[in-house]
Protein backbone atom coordinates (compact mmCIF):
# COMPACT_ATOMS: atom_id res chain seq x y z
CA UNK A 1 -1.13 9.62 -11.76
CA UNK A 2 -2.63 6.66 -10.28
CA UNK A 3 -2.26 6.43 -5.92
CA UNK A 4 -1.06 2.77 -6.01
CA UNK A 5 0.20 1.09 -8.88
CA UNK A 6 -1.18 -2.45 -10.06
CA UNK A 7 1.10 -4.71 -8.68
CA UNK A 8 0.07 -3.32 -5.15
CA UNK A 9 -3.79 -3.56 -6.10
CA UNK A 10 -2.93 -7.27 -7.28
CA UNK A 11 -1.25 -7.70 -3.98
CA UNK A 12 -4.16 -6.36 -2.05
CA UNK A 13 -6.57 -7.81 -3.77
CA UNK A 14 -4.74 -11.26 -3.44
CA UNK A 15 -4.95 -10.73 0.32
CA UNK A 16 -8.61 -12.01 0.23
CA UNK A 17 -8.91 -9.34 3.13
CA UNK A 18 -11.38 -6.17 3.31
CA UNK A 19 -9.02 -3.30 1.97
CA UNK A 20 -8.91 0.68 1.64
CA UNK A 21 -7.05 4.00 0.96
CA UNK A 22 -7.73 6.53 3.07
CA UNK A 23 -6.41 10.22 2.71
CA UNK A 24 -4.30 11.68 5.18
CA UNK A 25 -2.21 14.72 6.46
CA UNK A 26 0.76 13.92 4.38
CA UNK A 27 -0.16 10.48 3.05
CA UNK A 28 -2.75 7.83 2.21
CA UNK A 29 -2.74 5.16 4.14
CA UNK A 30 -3.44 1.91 3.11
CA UNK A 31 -5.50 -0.53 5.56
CA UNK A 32 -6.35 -4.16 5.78
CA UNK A 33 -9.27 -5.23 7.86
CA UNK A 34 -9.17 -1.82 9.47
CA UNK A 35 -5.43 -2.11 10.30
CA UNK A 36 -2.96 0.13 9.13
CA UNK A 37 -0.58 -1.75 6.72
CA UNK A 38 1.91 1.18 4.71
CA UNK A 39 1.73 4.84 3.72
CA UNK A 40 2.19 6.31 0.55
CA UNK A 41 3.33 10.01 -0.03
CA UNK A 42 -0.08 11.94 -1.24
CA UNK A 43 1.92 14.39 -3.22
CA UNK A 44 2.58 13.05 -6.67
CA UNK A 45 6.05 14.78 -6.92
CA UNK A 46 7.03 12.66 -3.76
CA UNK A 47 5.62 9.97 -5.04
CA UNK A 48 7.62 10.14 -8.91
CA UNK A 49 10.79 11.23 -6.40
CA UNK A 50 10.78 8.48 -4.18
CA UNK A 51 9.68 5.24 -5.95
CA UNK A 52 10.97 3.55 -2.68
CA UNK A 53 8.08 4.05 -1.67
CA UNK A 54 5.91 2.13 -4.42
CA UNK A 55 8.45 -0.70 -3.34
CA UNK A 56 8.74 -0.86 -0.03
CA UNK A 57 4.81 -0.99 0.79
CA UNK A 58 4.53 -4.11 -2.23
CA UNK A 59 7.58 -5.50 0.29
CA UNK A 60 5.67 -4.77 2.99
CA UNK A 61 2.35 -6.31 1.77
CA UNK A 62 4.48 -9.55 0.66
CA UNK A 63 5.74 -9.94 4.12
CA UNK A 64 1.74 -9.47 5.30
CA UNK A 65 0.86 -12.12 3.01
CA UNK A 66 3.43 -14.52 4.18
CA UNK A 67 2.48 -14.04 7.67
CA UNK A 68 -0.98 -15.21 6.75
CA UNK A 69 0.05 -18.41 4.78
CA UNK A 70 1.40 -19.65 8.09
């Protein structure tokens, strides 16, 4: 199972901004010019349990973007 699914690669990658996933406690955490942006669960049963979480870091990163438009 891929950690982050395309549309939140596209999303990052769209961000024109240094990115990485780091591996935490309970989570990998997704940064932005060495900011923390989202989590995702690290356990893949989490992850297939709770697709919120898939969608509410892409909402997340969508609301990042916007802020940077303006």
């Amino acid at each position: 199972m891929k950690i982050i699914s395309d549309e939140i690669k596209q999303l990052l990658e769209t961000s024109r901004q240094p990115w990485r996933i780091e591996t935490g406690g309970r989570h990998y955490k997704i940064l932005i010019n060495e900011k923390l942006v989202s989590i995702l669960p690290l356990s893949p049963h989490a992850r297939k349990r709770k697709g919120n979480a898939q969608r509410n870091v892409i909402a997340r990163l969508r609301r990042i973007l916007k802020e940077q438009v303006r």
